[in-house]
C-alpha atoms as a PDB file:
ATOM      1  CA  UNK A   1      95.482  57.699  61.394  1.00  0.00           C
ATOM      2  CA  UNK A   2      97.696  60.003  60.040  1.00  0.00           C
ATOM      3  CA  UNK A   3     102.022  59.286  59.963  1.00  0.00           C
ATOM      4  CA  UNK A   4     103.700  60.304  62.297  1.00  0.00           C
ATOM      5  CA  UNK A   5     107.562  62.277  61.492  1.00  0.00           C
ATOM      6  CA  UNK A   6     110.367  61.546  63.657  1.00  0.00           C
ATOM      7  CA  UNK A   7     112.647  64.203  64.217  1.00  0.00           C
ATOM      8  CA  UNK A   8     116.109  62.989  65.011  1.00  0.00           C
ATOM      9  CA  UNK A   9     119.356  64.958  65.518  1.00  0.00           C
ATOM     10  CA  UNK A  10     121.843  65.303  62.475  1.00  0.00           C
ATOM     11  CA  UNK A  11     124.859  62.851  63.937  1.00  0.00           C
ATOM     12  CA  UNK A  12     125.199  59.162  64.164  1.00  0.00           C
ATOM     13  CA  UNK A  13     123.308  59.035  67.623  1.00  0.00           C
ATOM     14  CA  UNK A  14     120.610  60.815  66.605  1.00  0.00           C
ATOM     15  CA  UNK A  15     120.405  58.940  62.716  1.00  0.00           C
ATOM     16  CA  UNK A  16     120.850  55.574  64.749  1.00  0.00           C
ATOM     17  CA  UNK A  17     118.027  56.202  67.218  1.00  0.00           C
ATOM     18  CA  UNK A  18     115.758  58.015  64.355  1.00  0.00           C
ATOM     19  CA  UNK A  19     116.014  54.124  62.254  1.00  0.00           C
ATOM     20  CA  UNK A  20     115.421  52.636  65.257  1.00  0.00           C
ATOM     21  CA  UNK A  21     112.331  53.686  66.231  1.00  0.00           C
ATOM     22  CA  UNK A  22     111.197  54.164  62.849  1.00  0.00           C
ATOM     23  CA  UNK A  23     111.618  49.955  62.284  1.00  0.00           C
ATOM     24  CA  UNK A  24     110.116  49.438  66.034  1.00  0.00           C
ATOM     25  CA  UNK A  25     107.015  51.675  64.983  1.00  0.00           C
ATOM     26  CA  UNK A  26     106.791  49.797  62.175  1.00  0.00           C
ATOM     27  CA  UNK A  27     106.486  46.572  63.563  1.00  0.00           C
ATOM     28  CA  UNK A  28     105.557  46.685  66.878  1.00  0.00           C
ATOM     29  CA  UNK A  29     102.765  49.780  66.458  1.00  0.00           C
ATOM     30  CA  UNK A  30     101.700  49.734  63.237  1.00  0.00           C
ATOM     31  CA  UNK A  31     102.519  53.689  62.164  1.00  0.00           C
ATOM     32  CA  UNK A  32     103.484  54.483  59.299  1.00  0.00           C
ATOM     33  CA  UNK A  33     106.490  56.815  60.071  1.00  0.00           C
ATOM     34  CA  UNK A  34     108.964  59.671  58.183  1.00  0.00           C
ATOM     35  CA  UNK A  35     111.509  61.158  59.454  1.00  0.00           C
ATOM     36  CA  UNK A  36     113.208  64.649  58.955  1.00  0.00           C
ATOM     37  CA  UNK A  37     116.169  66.210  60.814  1.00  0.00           C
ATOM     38  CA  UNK A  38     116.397  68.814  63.847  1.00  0.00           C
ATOM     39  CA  UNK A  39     118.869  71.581  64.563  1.00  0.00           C
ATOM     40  CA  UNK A  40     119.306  74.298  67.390  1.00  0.00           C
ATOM     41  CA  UNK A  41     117.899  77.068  65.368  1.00  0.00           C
ATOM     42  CA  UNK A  42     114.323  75.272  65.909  1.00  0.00           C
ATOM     43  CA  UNK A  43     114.779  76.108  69.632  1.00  0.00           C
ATOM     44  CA  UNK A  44     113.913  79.483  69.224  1.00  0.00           C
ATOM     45  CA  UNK A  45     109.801  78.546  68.463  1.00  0.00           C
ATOM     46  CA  UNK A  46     109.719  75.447  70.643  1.00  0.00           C
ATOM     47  CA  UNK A  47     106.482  75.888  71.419  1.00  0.00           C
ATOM     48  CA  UNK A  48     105.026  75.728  67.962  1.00  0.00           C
ATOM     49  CA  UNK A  49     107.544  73.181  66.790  1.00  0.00           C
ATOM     50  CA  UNK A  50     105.652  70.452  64.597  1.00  0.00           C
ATOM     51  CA  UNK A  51     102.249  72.223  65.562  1.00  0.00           C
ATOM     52  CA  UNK A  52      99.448  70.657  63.990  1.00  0.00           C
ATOM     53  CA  UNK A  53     101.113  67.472  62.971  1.00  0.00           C
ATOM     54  CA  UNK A  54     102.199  63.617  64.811  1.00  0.00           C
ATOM     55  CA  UNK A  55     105.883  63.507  65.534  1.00  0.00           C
ATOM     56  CA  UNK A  56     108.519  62.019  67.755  1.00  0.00           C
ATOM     57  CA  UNK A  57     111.458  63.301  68.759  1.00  0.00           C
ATOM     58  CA  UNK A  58     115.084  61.393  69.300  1.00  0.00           C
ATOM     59  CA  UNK A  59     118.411  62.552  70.768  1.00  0.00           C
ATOM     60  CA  UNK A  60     117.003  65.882  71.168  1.00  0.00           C
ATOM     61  CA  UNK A  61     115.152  68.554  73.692  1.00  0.00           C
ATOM     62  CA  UNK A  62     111.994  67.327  75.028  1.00  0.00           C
ATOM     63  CA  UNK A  63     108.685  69.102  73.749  1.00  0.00           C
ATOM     64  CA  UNK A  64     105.508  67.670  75.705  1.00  0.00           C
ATOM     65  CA  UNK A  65     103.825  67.134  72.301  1.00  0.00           C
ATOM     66  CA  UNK A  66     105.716  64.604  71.087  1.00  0.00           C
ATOM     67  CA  UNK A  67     103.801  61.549  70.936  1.00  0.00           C
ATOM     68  CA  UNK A  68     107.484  59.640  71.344  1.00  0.00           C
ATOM     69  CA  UNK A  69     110.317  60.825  72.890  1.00  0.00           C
ATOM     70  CA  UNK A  70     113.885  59.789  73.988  1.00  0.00           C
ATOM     71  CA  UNK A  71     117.086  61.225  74.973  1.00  0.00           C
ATOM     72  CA  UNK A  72     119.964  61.051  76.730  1.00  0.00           C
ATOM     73  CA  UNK A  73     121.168  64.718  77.455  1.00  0.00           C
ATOM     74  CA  UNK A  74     121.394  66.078  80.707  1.00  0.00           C
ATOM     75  CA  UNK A  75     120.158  69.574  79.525  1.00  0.00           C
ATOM     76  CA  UNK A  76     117.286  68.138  77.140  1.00  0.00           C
ATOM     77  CA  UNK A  77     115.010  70.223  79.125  1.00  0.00           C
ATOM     78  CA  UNK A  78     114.267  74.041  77.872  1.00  0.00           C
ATOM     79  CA  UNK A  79     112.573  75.614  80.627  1.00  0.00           C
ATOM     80  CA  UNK A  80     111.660  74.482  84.492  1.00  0.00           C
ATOM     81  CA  UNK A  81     108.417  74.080  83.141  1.00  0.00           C
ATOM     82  CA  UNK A  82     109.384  71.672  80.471  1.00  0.00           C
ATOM     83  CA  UNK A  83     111.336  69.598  83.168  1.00  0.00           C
ATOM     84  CA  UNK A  84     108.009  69.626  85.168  1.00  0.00           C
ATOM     85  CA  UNK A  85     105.838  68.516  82.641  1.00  0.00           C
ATOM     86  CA  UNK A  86     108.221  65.063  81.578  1.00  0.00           C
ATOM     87  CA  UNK A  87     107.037  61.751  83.258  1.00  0.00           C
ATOM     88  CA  UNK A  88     108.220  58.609  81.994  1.00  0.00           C
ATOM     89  CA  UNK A  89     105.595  56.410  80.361  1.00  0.00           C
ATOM     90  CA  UNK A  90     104.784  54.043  78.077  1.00  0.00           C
ATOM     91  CA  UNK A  91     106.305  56.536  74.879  1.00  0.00           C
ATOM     92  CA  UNK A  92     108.814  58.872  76.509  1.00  0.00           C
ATOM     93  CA  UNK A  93     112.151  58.093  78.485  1.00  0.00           C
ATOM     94  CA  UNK A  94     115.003  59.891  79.338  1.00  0.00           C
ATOM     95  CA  UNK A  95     117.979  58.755  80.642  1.00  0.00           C
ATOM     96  CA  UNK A  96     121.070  61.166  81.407  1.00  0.00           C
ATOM     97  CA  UNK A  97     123.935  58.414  82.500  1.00  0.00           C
ATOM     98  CA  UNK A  98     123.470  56.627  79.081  1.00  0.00           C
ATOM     99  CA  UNK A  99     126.487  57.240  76.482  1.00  0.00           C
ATOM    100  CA  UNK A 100     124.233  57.343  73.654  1.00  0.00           C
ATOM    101  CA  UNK A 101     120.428  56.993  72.981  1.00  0.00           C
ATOM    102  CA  UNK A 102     119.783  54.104  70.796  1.00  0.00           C
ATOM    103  CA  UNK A 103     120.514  51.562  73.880  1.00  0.00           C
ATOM    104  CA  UNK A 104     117.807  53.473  75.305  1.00  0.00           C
ATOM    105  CA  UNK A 105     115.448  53.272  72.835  1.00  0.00           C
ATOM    106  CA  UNK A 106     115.764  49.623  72.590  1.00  0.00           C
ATOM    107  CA  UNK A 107     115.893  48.642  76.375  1.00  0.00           C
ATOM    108  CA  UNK A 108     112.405  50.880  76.179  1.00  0.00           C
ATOM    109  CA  UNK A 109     110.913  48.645  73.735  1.00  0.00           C
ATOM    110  CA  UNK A 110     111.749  45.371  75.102  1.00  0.00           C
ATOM    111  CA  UNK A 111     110.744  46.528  78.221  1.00  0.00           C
ATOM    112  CA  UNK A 112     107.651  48.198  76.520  1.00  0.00           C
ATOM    113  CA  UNK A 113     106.901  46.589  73.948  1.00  0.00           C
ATOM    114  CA  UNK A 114     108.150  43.184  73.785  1.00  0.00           C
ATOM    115  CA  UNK A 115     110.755  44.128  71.044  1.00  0.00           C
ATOM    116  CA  UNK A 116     112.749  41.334  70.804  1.00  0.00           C
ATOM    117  CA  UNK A 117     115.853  43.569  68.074  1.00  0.00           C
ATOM    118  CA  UNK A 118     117.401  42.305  65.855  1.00  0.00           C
ATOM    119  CA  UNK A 119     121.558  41.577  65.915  1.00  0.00           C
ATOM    120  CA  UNK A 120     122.168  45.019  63.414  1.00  0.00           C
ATOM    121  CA  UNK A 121     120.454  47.176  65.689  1.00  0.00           C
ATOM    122  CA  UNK A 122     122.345  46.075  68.630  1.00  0.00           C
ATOM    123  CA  UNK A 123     125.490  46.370  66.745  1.00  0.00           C
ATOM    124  CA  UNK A 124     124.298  49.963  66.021  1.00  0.00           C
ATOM    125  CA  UNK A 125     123.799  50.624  69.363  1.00  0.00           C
ATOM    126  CA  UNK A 126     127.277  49.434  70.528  1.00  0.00           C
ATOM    127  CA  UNK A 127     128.819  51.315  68.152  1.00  0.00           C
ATOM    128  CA  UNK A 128     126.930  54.283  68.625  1.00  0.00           C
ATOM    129  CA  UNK A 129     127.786  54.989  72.688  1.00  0.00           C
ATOM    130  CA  UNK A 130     131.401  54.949  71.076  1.00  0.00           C
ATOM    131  CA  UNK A 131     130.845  57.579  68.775  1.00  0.00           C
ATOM    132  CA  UNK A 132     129.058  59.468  70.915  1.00  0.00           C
ATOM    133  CA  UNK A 133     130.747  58.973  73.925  1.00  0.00           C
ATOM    134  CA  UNK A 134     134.094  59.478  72.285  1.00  0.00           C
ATOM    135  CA  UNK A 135     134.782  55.570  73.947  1.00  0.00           C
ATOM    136  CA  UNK A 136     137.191  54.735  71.287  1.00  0.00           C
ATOM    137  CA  UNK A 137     140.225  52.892  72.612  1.00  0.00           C
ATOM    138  CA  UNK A 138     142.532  55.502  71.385  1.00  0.00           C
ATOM    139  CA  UNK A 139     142.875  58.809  69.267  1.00  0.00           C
ATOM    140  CA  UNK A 140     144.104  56.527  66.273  1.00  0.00           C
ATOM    141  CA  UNK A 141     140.934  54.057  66.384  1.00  0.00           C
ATOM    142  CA  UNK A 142     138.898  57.748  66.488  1.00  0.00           C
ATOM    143  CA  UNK A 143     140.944  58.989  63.463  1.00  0.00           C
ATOM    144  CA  UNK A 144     141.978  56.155  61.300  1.00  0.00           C
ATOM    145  CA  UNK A 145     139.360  53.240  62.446  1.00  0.00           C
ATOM    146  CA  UNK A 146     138.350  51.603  59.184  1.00  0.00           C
ATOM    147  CA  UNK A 147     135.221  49.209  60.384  1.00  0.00           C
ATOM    148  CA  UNK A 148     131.496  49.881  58.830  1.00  0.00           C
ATOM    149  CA  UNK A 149     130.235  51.861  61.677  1.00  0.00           C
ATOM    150  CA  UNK A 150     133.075  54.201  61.160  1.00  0.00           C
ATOM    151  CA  UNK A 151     132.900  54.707  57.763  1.00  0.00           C
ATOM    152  CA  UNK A 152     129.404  55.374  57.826  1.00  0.00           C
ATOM    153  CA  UNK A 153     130.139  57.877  61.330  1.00  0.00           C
ATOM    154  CA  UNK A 154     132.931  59.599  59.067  1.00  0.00           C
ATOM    155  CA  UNK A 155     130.919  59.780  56.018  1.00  0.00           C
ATOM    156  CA  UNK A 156     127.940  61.916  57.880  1.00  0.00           C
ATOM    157  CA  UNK A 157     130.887  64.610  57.782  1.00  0.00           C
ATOM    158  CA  UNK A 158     130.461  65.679  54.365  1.00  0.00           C
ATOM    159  CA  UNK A 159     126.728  65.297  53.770  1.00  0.00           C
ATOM    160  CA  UNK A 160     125.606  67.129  50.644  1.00  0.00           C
ATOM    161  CA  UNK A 161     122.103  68.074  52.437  1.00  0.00           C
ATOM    162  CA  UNK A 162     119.664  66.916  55.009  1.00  0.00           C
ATOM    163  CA  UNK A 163     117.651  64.999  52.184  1.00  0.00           C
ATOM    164  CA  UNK A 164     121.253  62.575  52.202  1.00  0.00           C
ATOM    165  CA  UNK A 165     120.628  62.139  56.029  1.00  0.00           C
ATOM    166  CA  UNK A 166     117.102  61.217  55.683  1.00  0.00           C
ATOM    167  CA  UNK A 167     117.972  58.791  52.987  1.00  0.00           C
ATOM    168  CA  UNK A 168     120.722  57.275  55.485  1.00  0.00           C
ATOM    169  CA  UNK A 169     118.343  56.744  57.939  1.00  0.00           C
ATOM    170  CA  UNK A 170     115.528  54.510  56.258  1.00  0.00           C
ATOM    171  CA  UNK A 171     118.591  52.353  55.326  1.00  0.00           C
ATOM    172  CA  UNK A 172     119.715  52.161  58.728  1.00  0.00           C
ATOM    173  CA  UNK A 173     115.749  51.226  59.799  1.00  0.00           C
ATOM    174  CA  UNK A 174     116.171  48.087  57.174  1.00  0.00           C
ATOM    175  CA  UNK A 175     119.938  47.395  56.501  1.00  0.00           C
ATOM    176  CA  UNK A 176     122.855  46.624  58.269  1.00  0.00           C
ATOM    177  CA  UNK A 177     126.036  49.377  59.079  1.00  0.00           C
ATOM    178  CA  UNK A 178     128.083  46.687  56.768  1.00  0.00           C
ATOM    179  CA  UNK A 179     125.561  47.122  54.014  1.00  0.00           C
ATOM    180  CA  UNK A 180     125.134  51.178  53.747  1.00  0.00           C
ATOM    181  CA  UNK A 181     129.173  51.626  54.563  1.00  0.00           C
ATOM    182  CA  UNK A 182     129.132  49.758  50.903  1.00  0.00           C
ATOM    183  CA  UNK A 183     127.151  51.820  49.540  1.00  0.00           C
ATOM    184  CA  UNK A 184     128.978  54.189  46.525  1.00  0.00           C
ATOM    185  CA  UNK A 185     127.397  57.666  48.048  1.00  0.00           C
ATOM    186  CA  UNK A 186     128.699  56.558  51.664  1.00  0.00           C
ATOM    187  CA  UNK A 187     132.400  55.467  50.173  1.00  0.00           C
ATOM    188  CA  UNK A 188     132.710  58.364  47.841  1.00  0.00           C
ATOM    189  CA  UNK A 189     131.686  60.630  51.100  1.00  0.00           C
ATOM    190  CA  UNK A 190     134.184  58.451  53.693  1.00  0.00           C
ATOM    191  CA  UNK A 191     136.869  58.956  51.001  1.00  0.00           C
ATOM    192  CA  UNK A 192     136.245  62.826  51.066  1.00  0.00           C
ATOM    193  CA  UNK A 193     135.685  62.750  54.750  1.00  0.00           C
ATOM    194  CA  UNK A 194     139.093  60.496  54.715  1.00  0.00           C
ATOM    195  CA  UNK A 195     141.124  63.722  52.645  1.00  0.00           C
ATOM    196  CA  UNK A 196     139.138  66.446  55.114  1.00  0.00           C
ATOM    197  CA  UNK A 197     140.728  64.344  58.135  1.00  0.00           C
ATOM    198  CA  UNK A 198     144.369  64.082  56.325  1.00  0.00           C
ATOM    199  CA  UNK A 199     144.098  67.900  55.913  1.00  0.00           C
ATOM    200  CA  UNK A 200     142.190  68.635  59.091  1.00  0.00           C
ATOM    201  CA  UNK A 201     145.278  67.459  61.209  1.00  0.00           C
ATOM    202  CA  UNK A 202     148.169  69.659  59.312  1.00  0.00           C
ATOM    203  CA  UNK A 203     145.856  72.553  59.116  1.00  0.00           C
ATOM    204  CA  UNK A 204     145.194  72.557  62.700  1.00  0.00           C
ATOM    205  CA  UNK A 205     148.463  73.945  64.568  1.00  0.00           C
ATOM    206  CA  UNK A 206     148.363  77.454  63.385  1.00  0.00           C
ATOM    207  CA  UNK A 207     144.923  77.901  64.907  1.00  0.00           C
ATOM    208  CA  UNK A 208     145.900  77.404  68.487  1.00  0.00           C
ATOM    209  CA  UNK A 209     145.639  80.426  70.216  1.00  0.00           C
ATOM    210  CA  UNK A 210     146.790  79.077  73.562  1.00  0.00           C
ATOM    211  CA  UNK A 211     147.547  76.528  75.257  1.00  0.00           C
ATOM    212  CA  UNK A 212     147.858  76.602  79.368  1.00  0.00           C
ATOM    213  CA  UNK A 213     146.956  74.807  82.348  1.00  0.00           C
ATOM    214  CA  UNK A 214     146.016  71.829  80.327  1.00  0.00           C
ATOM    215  CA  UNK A 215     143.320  73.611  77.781  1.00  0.00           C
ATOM    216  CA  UNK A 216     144.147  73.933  74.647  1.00  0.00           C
ATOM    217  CA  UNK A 217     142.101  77.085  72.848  1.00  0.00           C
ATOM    218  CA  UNK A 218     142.012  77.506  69.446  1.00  0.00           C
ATOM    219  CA  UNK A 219     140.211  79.386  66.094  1.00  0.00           C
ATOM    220  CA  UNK A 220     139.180  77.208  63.176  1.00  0.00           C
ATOM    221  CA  UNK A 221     136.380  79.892  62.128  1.00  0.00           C
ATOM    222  CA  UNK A 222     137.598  80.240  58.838  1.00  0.00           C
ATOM    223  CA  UNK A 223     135.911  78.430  56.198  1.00  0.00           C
ATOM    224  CA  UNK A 224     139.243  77.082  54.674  1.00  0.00           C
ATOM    225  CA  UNK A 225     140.321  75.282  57.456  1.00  0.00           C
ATOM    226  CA  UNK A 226     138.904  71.691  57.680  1.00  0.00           C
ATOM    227  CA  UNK A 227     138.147  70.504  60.936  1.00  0.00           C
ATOM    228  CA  UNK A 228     138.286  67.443  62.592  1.00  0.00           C
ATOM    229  CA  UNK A 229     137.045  66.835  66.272  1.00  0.00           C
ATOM    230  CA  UNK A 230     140.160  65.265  67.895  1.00  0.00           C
ATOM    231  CA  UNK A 231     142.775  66.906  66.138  1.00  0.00           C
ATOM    232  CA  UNK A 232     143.800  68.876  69.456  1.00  0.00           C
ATOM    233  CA  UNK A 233     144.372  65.561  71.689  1.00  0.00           C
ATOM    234  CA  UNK A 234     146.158  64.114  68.410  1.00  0.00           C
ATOM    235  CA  UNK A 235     148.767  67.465  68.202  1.00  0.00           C
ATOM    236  CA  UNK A 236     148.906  67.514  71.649  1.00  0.00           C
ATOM    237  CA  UNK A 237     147.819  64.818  74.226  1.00  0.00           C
ATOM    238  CA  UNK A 238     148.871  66.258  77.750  1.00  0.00           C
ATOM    239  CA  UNK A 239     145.890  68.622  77.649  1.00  0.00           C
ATOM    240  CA  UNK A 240     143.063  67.986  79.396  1.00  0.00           C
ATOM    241  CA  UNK A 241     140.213  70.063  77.528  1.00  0.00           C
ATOM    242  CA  UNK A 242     140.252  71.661  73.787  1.00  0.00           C
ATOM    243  CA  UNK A 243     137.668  74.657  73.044  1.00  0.00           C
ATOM    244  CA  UNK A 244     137.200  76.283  69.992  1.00  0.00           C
ATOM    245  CA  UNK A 245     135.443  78.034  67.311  1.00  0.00           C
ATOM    246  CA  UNK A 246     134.189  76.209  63.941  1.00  0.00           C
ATOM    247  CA  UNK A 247     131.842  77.384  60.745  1.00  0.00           C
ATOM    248  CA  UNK A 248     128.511  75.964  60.426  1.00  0.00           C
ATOM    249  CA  UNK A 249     126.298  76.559  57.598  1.00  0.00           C
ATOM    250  CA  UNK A 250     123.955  78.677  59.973  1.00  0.00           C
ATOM    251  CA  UNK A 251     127.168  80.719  61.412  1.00  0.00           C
ATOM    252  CA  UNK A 252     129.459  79.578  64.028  1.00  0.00           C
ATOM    253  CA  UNK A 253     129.954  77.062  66.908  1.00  0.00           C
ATOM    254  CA  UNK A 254     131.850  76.989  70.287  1.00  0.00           C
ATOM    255  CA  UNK A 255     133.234  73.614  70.485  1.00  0.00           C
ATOM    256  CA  UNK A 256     134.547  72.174  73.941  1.00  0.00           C
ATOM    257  CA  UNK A 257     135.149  68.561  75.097  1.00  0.00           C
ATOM    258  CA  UNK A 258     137.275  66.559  77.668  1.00  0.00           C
ATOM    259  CA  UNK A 259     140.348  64.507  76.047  1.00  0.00           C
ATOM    260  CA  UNK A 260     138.592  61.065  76.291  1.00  0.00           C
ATOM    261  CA  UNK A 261     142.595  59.538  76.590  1.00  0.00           C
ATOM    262  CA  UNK A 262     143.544  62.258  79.509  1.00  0.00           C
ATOM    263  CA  UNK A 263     140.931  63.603  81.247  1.00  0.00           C
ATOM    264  CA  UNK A 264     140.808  65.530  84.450  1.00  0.00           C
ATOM    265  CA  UNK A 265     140.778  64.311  87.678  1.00  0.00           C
ATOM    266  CA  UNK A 266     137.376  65.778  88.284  1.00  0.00           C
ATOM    267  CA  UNK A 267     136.130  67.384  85.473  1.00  0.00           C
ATOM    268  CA  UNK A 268     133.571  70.457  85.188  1.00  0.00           C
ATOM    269  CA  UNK A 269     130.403  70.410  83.694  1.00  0.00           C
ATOM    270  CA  UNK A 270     130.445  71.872  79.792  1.00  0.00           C
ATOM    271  CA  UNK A 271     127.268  70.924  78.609  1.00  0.00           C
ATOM    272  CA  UNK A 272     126.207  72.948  81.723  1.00  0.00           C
ATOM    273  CA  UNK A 273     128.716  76.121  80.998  1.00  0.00           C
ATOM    274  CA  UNK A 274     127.311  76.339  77.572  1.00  0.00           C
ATOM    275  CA  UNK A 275     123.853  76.157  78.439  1.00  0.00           C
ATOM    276  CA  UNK A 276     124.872  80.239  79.499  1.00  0.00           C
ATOM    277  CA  UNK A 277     125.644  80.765  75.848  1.00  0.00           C
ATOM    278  CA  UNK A 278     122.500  78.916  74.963  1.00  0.00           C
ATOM    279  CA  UNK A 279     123.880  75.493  73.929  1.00  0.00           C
ATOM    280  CA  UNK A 280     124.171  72.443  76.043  1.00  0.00           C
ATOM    281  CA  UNK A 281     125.674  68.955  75.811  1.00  0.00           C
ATOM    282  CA  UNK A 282     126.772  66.230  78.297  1.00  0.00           C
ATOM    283  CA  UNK A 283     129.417  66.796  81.150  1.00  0.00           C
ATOM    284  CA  UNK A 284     132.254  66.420  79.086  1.00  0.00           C
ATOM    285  CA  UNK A 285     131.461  67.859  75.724  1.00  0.00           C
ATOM    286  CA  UNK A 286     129.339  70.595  74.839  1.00  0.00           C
ATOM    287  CA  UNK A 287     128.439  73.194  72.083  1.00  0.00           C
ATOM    288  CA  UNK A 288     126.447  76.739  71.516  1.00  0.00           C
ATOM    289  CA  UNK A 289     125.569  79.080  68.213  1.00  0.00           C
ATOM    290  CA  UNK A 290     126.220  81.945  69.506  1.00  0.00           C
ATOM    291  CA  UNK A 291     125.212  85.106  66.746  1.00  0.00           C
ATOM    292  CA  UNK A 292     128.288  86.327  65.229  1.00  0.00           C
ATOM    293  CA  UNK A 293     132.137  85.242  64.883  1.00  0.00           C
ATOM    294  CA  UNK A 294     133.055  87.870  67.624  1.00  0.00           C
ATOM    295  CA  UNK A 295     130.273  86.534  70.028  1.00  0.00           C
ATOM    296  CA  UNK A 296     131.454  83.215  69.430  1.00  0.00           C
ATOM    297  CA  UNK A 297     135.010  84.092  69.919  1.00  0.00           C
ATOM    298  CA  UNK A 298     134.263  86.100  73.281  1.00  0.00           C
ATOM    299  CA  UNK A 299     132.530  82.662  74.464  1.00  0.00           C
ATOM    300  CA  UNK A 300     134.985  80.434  73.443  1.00  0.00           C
ATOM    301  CA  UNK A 301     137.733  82.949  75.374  1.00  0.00           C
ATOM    302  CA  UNK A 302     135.389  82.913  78.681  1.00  0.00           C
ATOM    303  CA  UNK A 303     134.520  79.188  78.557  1.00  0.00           C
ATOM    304  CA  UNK A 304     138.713  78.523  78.624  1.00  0.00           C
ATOM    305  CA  UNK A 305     138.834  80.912  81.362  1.00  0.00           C
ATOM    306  CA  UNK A 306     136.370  79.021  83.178  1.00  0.00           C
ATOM    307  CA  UNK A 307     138.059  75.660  82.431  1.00  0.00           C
ATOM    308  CA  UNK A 308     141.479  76.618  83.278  1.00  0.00           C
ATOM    309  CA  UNK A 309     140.402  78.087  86.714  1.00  0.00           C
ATOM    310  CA  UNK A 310     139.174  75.043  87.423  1.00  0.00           C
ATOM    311  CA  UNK A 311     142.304  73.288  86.277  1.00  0.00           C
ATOM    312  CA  UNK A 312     144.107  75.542  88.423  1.00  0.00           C
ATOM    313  CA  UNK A 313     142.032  75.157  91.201  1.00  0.00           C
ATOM    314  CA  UNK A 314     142.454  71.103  90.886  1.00  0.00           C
ATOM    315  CA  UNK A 315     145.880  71.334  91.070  1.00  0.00           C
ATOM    316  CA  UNK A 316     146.220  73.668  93.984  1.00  0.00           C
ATOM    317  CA  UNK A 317     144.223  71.638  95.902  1.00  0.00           C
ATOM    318  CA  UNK A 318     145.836  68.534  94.573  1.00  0.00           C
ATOM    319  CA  UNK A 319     149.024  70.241  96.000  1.00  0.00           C
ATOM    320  CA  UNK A 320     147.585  70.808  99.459  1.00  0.00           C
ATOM    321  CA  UNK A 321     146.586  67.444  99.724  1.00  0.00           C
ATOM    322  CA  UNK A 322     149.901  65.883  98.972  1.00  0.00           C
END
């Protein structure tokens, strides 16, 4: 039988739940397994995505030719079609109210299985729905937090190339979050990531555009400006939603997410609003490519519309009710 490649997404959820699997087909099926990364742009030949070979797919969109498949995203699904043709069985689950997808993945296989993992996967899982879920106690643990898991998280900032990732994630199928955080490529990339942060957070200010009825919009599209995901609920904590515009290597990216320390009173959907720019996410973050800076820009100007209408709305009716 021929290996099988498991496509994972590029972040700490997705590298997590790529080692995982990787070590659980190892040992509990017998496959001998690579892995390679998955981005957005892929979407637009779904259909013909890993087309004549054996893959999984982690922490990503669901394709009904994967022979394994998890994920945790409410808008995993593509097409009405695509949500039609998922069933759970004994090699795909989906589960939308989990905060990240590596407890998935290993509830699957004990369940499954009969994995029995071991102590550095759990670990990897705990520290994983924090990171994804933003669960961090506070915006300083999120910023400054100097444990393993961290460092690694932080490190994944300033990867050199995907071949980095890949590397990252066969460690993390064998080693332990204390043992690749020592690792001289993972410091030397925290310690960068560390100095992005530092000048992330006084480069930040001048790119707020607005700030009203608790959202916060702002432009970081210029490739000078580092960027750092909280550094709007650090600058200024009494908002209740940040959206933005940020480089990629492919273009741009609309950025929006819910202040994990302050967050509405009954939030919105964003993974849902920027499934309309064709993106997605969970209910309180969420992301799209749109195809130029001004397209981004328009979307990231209509999306804080959207968010402070419903701000407004909350507190009108908030005011009734009182």
């Amino acid at each position: 039988m021929s290996s099988i490649c498991i496509h994972y997404h590029r972040d700490f959820d997705g590298m997590v739940s790529a080692g995982v699997l990787a070590a659980i087909l190892r040992d509990t099926r017998k496959e001998e397994v690579t892995w390679q990364s998955v981005n957005y742009h892929q979407r637009d030949d779904w259909e013909n995505f890993g087309k004549g070979t054996r893959f999984a797919i982690v922490d990503f969109h669901f394709h009904p030719n994967a022979e394994y498949w998890f994920d945790h995203h409410p808008t995993t699904f593509l097409s009405d079609e695509l949500r039609q043709a998922y069933k759970p069985t004994e090699q795909w689950a989906w589960d939308e109210s989990s905060p990240s997808c590596p407890p998935l993945i290993l509830r699957h296989a004990k369940e499954h299985w009969d994995y029995d993992p071991p102590e550095r996967f759990v670990e990897m899982a705990y520290w994983s729905d924090i990171v994804d879920a933003a669960q961090y106690k506070d915006v300083e643990q999120a910023l400054f937090d100097d444990t393993p898991a961290l460092r690694v998280a932080r490190s994944l900032y300033v990867a050199p190339d995907s071949a980095w990732l890949d590397d990252l994630v066969g460690a993390m199928s064998r080693q332990s979050l204390e043992k690749i955080a020592a690792r001289k490529d993972v410091e030397k990339a925290f310690q960068r990531a560390a100095r992005n942060r530092d000048r992330a957070l006084e480069q930040f200010p001048p790119t707020i555009i607005s700030v009203e009825n608790s959202v916060l919009l702002y432009d970081a599209s210029s490739n000078s400006i580092r960027r750092e995901r909280f550094s709007a609920f650090f600058h200024h904590p009494e908002v209740h939603y940040s959206v933005g515009v940020i480089p990629t290597r492919a273009g741009y990216h609309v950025s929006a997410g819910v202040n994990p320390w302050n967050p509405p009173t009954d939030g919105v959907h964003i993974g849902e609003i920027m499934e309309g720019y064709g993106g997605g996410g969970h209910k309180t973050v969420g992301g799209a490519n749109p195809p130029s800076l001004e397209a981004a820009l328009k979307a990231a100007a209509e999306v804080a519309v959207v968010l402070r209408a419903a701000e407004a709305k909350a507190a009108a009716q908030a005011s009734t009710e009182a």
